[in-house]
C-alpha atoms as a PDB file:
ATOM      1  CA  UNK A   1      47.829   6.526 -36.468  1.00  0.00           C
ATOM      2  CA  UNK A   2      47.463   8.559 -39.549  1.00  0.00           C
ATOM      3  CA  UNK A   3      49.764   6.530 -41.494  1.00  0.00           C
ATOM      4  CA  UNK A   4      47.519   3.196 -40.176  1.00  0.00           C
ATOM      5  CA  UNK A   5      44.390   4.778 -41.881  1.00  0.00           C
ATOM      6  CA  UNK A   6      45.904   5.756 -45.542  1.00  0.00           C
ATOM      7  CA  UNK A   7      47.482   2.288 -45.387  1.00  0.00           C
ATOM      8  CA  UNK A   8      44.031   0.630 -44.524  1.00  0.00           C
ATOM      9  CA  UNK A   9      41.751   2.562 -46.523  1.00  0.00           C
ATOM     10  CA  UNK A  10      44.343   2.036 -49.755  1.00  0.00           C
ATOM     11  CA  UNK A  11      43.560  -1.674 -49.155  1.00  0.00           C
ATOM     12  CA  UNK A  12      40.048  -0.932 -50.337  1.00  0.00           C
ATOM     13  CA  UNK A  13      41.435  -0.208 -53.606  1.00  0.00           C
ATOM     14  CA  UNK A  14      43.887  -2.662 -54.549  1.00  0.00           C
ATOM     15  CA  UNK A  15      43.015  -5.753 -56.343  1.00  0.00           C
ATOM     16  CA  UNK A  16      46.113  -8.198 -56.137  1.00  0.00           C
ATOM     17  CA  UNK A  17      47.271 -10.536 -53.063  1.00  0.00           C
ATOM     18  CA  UNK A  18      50.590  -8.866 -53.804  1.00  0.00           C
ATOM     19  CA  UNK A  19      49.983  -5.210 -53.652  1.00  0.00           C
ATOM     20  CA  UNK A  20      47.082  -5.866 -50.759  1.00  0.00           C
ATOM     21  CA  UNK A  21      50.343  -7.828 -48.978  1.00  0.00           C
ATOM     22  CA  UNK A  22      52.489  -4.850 -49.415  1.00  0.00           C
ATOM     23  CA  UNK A  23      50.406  -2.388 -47.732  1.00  0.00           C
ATOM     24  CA  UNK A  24      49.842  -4.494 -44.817  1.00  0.00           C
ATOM     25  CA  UNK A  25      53.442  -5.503 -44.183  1.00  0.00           C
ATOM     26  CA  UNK A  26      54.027  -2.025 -44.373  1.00  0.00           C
ATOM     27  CA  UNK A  27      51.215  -1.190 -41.047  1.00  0.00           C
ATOM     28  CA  UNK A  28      53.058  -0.717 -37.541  1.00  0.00           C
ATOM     29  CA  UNK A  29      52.980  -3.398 -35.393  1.00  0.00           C
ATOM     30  CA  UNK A  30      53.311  -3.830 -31.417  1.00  0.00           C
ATOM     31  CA  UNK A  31      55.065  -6.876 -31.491  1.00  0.00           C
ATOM     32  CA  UNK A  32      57.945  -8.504 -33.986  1.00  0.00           C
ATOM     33  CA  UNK A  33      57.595 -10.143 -36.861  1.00  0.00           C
ATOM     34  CA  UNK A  34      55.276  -9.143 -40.051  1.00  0.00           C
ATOM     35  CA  UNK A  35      51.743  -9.111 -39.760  1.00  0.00           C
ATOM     36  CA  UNK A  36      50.338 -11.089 -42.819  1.00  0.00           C
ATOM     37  CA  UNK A  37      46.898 -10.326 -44.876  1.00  0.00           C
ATOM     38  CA  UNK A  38      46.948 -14.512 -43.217  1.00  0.00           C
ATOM     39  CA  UNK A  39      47.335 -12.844 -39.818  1.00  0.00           C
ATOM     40  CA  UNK A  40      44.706 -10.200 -39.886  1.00  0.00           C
ATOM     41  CA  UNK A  41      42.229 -12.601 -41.081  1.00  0.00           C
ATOM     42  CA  UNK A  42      42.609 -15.499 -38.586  1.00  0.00           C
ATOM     43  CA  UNK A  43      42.641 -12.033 -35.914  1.00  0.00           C
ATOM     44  CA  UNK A  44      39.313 -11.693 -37.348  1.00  0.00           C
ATOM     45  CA  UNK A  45      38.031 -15.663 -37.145  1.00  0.00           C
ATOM     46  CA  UNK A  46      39.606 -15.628 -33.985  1.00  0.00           C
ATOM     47  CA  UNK A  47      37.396 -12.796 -32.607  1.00  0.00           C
ATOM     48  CA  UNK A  48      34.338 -14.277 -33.312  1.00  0.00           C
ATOM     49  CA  UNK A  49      35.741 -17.666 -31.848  1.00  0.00           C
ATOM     50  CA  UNK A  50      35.829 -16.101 -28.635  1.00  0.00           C
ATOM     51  CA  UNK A  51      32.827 -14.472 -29.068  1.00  0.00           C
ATOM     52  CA  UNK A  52      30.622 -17.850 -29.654  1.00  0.00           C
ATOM     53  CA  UNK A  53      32.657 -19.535 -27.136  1.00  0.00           C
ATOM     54  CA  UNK A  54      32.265 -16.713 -24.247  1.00  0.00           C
ATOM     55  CA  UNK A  55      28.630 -15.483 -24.645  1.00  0.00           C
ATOM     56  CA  UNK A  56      26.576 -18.201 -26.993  1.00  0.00           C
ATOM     57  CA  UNK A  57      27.986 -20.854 -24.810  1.00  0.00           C
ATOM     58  CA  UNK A  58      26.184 -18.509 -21.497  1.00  0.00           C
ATOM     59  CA  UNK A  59      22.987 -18.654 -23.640  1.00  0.00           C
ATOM     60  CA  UNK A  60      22.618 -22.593 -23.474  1.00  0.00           C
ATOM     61  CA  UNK A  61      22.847 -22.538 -19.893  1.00  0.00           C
ATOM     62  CA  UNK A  62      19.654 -22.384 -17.701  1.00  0.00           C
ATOM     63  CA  UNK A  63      18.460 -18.556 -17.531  1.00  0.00           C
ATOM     64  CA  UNK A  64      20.872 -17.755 -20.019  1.00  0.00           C
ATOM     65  CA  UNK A  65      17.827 -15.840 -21.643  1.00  0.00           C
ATOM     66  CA  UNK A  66      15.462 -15.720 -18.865  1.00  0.00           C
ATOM     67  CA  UNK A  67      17.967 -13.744 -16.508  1.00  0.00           C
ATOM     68  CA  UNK A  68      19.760 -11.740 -19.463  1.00  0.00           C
ATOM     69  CA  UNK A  69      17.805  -8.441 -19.729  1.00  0.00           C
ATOM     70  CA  UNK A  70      19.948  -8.241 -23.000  1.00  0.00           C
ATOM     71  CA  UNK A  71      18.387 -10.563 -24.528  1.00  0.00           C
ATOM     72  CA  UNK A  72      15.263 -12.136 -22.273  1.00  0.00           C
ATOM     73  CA  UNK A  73      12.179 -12.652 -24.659  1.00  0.00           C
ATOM     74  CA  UNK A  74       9.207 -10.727 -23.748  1.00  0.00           C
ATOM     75  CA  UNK A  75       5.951 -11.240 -24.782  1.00  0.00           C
ATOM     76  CA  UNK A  76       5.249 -10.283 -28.071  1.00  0.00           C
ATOM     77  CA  UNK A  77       2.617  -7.737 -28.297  1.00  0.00           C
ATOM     78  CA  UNK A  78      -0.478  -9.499 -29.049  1.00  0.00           C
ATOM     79  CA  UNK A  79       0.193 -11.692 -25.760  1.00  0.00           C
ATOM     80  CA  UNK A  80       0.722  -9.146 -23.668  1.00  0.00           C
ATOM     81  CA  UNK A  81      -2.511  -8.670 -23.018  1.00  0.00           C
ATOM     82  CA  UNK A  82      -2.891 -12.131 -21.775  1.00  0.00           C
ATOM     83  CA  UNK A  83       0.081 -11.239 -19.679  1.00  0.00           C
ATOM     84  CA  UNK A  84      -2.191  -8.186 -17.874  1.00  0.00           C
ATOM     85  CA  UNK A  85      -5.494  -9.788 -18.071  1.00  0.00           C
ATOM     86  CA  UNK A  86      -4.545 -13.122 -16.058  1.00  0.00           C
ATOM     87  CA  UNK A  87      -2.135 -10.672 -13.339  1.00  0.00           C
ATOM     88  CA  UNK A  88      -5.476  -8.753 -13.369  1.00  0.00           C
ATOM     89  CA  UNK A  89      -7.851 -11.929 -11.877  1.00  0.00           C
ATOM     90  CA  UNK A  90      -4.670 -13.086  -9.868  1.00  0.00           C
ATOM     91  CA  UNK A  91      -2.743 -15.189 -11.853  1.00  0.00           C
ATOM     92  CA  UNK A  92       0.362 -13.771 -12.317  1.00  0.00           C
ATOM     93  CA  UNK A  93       2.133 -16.839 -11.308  1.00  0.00           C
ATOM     94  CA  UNK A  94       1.008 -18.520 -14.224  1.00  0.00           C
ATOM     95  CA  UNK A  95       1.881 -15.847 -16.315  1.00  0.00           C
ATOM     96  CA  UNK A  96       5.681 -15.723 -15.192  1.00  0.00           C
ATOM     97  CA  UNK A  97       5.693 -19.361 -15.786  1.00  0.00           C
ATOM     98  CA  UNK A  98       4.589 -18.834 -19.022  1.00  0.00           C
ATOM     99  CA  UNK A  99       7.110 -16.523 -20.069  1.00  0.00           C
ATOM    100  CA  UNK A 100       9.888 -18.225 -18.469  1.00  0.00           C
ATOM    101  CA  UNK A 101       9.307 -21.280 -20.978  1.00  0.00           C
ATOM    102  CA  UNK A 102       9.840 -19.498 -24.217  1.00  0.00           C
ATOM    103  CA  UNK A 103      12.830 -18.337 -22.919  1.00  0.00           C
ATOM    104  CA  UNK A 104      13.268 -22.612 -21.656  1.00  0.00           C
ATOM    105  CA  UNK A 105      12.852 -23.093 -25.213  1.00  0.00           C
ATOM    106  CA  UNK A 106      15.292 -20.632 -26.439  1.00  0.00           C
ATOM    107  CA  UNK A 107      17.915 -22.088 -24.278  1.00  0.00           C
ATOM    108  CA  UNK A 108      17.118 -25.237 -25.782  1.00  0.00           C
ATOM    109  CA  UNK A 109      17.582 -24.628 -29.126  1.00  0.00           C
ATOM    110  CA  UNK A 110      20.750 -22.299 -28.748  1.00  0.00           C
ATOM    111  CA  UNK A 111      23.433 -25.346 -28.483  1.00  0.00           C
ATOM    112  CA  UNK A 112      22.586 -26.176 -32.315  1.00  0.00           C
ATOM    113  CA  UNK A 113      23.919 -22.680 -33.449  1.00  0.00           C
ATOM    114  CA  UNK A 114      27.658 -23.181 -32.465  1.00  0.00           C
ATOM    115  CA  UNK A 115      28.883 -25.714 -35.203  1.00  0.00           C
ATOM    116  CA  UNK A 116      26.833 -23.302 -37.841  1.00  0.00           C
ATOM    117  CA  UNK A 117      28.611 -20.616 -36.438  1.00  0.00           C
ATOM    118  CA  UNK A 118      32.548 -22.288 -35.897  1.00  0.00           C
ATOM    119  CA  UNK A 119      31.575 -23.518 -39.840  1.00  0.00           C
ATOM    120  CA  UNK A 120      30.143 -19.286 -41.098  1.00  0.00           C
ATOM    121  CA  UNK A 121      34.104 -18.038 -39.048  1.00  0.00           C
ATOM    122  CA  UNK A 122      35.833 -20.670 -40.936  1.00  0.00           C
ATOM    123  CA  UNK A 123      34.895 -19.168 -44.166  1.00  0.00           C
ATOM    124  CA  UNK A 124      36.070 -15.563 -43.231  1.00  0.00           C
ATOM    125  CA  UNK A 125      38.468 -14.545 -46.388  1.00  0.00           C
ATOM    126  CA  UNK A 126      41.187 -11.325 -46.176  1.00  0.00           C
ATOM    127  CA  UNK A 127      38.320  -9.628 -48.352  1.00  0.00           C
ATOM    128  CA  UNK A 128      36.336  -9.914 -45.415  1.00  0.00           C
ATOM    129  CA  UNK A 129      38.498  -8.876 -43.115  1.00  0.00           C
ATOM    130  CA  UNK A 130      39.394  -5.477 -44.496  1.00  0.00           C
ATOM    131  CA  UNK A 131      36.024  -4.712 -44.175  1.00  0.00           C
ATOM    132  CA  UNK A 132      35.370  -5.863 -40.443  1.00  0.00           C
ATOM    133  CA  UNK A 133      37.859  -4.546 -39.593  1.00  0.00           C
ATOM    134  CA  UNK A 134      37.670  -1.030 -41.254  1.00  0.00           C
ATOM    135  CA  UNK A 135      33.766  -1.624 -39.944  1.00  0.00           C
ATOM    136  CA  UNK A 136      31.949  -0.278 -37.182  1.00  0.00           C
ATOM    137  CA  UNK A 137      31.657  -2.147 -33.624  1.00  0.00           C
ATOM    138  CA  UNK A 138      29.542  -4.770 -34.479  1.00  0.00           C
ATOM    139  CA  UNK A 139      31.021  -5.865 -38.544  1.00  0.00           C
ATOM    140  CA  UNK A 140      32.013  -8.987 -37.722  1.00  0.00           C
ATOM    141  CA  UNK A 141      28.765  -9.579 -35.705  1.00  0.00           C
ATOM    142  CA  UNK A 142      26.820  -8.604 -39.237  1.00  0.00           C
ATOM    143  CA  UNK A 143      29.456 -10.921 -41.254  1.00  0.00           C
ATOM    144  CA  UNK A 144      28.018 -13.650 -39.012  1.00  0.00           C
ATOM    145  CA  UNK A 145      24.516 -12.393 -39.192  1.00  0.00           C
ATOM    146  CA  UNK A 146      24.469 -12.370 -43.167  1.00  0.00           C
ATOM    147  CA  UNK A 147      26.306 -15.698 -43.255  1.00  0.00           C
ATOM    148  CA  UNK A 148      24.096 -17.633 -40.797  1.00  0.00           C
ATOM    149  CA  UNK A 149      20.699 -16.162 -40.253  1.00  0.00           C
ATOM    150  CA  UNK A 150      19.135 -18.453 -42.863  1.00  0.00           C
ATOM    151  CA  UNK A 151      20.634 -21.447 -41.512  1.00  0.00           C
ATOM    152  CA  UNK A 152      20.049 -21.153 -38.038  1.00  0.00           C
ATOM    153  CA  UNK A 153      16.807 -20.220 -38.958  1.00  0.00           C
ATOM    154  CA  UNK A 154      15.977 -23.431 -40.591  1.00  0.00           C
ATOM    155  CA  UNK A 155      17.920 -25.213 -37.504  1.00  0.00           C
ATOM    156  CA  UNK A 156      15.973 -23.653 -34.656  1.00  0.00           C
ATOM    157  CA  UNK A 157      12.441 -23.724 -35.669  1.00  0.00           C
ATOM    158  CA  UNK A 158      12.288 -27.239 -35.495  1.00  0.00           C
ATOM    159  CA  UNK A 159      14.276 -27.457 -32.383  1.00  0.00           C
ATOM    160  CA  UNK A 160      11.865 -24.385 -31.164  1.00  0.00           C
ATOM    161  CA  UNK A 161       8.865 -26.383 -31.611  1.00  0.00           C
ATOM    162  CA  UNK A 162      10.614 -29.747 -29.992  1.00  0.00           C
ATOM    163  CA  UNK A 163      11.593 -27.472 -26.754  1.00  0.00           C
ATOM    164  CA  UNK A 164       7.646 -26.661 -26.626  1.00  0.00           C
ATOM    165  CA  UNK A 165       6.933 -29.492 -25.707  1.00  0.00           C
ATOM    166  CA  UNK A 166      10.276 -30.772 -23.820  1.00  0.00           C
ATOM    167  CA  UNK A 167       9.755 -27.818 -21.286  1.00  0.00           C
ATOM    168  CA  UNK A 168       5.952 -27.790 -21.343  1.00  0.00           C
ATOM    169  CA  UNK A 169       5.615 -24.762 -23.100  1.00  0.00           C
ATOM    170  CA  UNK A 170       2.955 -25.854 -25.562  1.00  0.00           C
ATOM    171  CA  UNK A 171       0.171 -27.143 -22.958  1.00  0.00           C
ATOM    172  CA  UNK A 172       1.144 -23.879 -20.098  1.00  0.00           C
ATOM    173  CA  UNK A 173       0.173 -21.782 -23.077  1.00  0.00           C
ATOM    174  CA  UNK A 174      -2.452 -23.594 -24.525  1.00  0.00           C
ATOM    175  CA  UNK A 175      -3.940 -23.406 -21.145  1.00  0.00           C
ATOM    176  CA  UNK A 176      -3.019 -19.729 -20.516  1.00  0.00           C
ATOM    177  CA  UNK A 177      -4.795 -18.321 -24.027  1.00  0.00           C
ATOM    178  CA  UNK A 178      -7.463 -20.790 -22.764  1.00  0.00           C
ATOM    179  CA  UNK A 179      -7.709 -18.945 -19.820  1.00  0.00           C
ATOM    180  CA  UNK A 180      -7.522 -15.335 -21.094  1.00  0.00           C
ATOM    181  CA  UNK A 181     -10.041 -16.454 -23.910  1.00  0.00           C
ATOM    182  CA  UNK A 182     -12.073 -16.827 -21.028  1.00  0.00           C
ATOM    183  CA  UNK A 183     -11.996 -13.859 -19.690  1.00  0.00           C
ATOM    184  CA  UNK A 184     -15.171 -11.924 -20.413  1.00  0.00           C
ATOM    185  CA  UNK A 185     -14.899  -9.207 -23.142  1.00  0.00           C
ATOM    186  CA  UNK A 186     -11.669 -10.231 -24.156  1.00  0.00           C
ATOM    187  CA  UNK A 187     -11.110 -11.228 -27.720  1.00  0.00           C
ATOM    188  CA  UNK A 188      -9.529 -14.303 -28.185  1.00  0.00           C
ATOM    189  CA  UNK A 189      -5.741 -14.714 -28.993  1.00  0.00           C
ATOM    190  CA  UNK A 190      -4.037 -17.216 -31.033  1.00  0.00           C
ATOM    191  CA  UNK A 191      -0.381 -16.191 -32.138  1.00  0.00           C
ATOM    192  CA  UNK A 192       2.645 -18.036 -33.425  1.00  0.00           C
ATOM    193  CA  UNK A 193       4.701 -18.418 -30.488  1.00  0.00           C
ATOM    194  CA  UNK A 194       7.176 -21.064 -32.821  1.00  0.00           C
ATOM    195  CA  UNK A 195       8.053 -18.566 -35.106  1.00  0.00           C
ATOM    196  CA  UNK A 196       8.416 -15.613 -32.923  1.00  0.00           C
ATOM    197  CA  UNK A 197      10.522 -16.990 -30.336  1.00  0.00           C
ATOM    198  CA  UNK A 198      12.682 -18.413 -33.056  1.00  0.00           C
ATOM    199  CA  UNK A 199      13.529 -14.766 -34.238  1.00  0.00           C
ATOM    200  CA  UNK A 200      14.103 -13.579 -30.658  1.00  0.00           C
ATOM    201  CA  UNK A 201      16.302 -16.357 -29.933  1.00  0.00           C
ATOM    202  CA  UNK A 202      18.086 -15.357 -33.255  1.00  0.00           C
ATOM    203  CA  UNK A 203      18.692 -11.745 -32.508  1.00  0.00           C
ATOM    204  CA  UNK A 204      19.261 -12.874 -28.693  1.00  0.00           C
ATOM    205  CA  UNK A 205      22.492 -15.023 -30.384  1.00  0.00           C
ATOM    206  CA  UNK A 206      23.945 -11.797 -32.506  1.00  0.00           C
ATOM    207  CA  UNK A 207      23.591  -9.736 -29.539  1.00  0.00           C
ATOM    208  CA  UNK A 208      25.811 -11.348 -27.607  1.00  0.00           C
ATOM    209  CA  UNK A 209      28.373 -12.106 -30.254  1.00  0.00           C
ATOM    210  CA  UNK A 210      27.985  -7.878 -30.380  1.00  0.00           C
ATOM    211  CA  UNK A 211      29.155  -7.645 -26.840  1.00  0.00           C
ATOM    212  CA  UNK A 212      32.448  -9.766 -26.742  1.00  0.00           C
ATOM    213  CA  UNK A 213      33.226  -7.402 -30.293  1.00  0.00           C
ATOM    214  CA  UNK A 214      32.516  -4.293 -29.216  1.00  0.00           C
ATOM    215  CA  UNK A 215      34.763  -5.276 -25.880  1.00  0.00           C
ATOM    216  CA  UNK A 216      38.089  -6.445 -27.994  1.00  0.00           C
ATOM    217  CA  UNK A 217      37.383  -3.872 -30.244  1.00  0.00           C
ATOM    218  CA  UNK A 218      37.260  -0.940 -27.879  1.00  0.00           C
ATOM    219  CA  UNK A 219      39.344  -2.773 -24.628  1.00  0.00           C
ATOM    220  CA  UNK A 220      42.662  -3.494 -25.001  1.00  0.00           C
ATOM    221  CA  UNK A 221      42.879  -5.795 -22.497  1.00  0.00           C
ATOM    222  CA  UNK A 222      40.052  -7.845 -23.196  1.00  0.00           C
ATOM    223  CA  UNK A 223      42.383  -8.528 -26.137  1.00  0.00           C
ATOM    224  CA  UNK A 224      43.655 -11.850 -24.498  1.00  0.00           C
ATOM    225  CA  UNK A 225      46.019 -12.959 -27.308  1.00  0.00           C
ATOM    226  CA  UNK A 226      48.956 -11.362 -29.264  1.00  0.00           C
ATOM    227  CA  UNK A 227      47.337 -12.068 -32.739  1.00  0.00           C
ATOM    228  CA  UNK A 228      44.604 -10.045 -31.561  1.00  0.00           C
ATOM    229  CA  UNK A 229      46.686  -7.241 -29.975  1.00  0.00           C
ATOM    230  CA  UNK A 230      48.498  -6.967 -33.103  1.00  0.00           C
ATOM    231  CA  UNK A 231      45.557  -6.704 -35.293  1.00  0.00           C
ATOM    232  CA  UNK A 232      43.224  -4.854 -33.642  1.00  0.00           C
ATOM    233  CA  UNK A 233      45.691  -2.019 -32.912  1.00  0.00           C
ATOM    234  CA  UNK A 234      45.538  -1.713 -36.871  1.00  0.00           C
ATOM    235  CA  UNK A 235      41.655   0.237 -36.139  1.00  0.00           C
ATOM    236  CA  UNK A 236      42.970   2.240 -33.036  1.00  0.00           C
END
């Protein structure tokens, strides 16, 4: 184990393919054969394959948000108010509806992120890798994050705003804000549910992505291939 840390920690210093190559030929392995700077990458790319292909793939599906406490999307602070004031006159019905649709729309826009994310994994150089995998649970989940947050950003919005209307969201909470505006001695409330259930949907995406890493990382059988046996036994 000691040995496996010097070795990985001298890769932060090196420079050349064939002196990074050295080192990691050099690293233990569980199973025959040489493990390749080639080998620890695609380990890597592979990771976060599984990742978007176990957990994103959940998010598309109905309640993927709605029933994940993970990553449901409450009301953002301004609205809860509206939340209390219409269970307060006995409409709470119409509130849960109301939530349940951003989360609708979330769901929605979701199933545009995997071919930005399969492109962001492709990408994933040995330079990369060394540092996921020397990371903490989460690196490659922040790789991702770095590599794709303005992207998807500028892919969900729209699709946000589209879902609105597709699940009804729009007119529910035009009418709920119309309701709570109606409330005496309430001020009214007009926020930018777009924008802010883009973000949660974001962070809702990364989250997930966090899970299925932290799980290979930390359980070895959850580890369901030998390429990532071999190289995630390099950070245990």
């Amino acid at each position: 184990m000691k040995k496996t840390c010097v070795a990985l920690l001298m890769l932060l210093t090196m420079n050349s393919c064939a002196e990074l190559q050295g080192v990691v030929n050099s690293l233990p392995q569980q199973s025959g054969g040489v493990m390749s700077t080639t080998d620890i990458a695609a380990g890597l790319r592979q990771a976060l394959d599984f990742g978007i292909e176990k957990q994103v793939t959940t998010l598309t599906k109905t309640d993927g948000f709605y029933k994940n406490d993970l990553v449901k999307i409450r009301l953002p602070a301004e609205l809860q108010k509206v939340d209390k004031g219409l269970r307060d006159i006995g409409l709470g019905s119409l509130a849960d509806e109301g939530l349940k649709v951003l989360n609708r729309a979330a769901e929605d826009a979701v199933k545009e992120a995997t071919p930005i994310f399969v492109e962001a994994v492709k990408g994933i150089t040995f330079a990369d890798a060394k540092n996921i995998l020397l990371g903490t649970d989460d690196a490659a989940t922040q790789y991702l994050n770095a590599k794709t947050q303005t992207s998807l950003y500028e892919k969900f919005h729209p699709v946000i705003n589209r879902s609105f209307a597709k699940v009804g969201a729009d007119q529910i909470w035009q009418n709920l804000i119309n309701r709570y505006n109606a409330i005496p001695f309430t001020s009214n409330v007009n926020p930018d549910l777009t924008d802010y259930v883009t973000a949660e949907a974001l962070k809702g995406v990364y989250t997930m992505i966090a899970v299925e890493e932290k799980e290979i990382r930390n359980q070895v059988g959850a580890r369901s291939t030998d390429l990532l046996k071999r190289v995630f036994a390099l950070q245990d």
